[in-house]
C-alpha atoms as a PDB file:
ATOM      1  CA  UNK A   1       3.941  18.814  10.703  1.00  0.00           C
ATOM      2  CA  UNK A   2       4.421  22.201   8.941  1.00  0.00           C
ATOM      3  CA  UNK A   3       3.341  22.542   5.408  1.00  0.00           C
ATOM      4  CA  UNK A   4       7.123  23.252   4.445  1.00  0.00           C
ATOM      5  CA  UNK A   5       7.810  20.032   6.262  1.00  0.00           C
ATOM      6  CA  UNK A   6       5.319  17.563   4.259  1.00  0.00           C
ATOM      7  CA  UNK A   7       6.863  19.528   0.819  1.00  0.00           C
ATOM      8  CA  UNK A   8       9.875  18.510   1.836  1.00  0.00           C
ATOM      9  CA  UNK A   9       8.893  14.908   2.208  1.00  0.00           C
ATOM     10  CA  UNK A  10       6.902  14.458  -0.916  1.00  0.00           C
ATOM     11  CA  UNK A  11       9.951  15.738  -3.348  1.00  0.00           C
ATOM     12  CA  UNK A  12      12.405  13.509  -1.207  1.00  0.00           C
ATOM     13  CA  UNK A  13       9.571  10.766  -1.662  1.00  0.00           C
ATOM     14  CA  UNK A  14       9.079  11.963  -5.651  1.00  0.00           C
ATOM     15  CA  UNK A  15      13.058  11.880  -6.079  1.00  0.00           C
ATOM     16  CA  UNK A  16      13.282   8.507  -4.384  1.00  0.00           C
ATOM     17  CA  UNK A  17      11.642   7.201  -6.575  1.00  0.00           C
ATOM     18  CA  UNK A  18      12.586   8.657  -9.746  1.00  0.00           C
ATOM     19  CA  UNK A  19      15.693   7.620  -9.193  1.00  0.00           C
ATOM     20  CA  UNK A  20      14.885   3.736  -9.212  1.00  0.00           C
ATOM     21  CA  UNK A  21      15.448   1.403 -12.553  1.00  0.00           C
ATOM     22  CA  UNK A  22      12.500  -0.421 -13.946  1.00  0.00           C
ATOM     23  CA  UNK A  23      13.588  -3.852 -12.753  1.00  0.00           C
ATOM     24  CA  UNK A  24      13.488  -2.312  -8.887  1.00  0.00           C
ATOM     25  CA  UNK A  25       9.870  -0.884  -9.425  1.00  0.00           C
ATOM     26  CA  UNK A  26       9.140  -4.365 -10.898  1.00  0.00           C
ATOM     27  CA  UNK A  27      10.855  -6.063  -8.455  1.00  0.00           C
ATOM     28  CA  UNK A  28       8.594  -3.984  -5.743  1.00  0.00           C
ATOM     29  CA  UNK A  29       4.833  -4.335  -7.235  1.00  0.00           C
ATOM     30  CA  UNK A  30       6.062  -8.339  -7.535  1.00  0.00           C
ATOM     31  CA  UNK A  31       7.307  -8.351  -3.849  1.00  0.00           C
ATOM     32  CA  UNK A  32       3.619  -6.491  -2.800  1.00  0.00           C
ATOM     33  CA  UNK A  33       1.185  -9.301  -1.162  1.00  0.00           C
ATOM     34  CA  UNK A  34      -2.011  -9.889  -2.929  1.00  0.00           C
ATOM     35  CA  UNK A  35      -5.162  -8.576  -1.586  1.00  0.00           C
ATOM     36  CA  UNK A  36      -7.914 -11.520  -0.139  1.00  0.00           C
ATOM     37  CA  UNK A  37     -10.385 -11.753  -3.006  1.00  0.00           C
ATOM     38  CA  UNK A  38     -13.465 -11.077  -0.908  1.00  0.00           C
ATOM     39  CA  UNK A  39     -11.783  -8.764   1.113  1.00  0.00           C
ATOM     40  CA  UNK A  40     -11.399  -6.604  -2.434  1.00  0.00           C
ATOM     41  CA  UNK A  41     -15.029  -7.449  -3.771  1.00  0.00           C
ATOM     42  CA  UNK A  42     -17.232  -7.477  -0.786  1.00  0.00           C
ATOM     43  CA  UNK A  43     -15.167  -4.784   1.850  1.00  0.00           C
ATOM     44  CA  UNK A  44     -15.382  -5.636   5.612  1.00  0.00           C
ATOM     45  CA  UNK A  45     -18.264  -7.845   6.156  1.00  0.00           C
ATOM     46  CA  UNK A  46     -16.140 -10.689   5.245  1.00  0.00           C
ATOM     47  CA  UNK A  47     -13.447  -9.768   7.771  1.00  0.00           C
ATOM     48  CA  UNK A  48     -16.343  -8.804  10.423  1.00  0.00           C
ATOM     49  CA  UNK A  49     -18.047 -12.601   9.637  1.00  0.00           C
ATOM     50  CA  UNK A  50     -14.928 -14.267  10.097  1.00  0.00           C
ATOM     51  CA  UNK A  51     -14.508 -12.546  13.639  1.00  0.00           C
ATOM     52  CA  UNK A  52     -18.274 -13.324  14.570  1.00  0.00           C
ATOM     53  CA  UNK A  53     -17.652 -16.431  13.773  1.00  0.00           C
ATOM     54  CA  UNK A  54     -14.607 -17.779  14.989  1.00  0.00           C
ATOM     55  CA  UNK A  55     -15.988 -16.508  19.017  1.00  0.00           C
END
């Protein structure tokens, strides 16, 4: 990817999104699936225990 390439899809990205109402952004961040609590807090030993464990 050329550096006039990822411009060109950052202001397309920038005007995208500029261009949406405040109820679509809302509507977006509401539609977003929450994170795994101890995935957030603790990283991936959780994930990696779960794996160990379920073998």
């Amino acid at each position: 990817m050329t550096h006039q390439d990822y411009v060109k899809f950052l202001t397309e990205q920038l005007v995208l999104r500029m261009d949406q109402t405040k109820q679509d952004k809302q509507k977006n961040k509401d539609e977003k699936t929450p994170d795994i609590l101890s995935n957030t807090w603790f990283g991936i030993f959780p994930i990696s225990w779960k794996i160990l464990t379920k073998k």
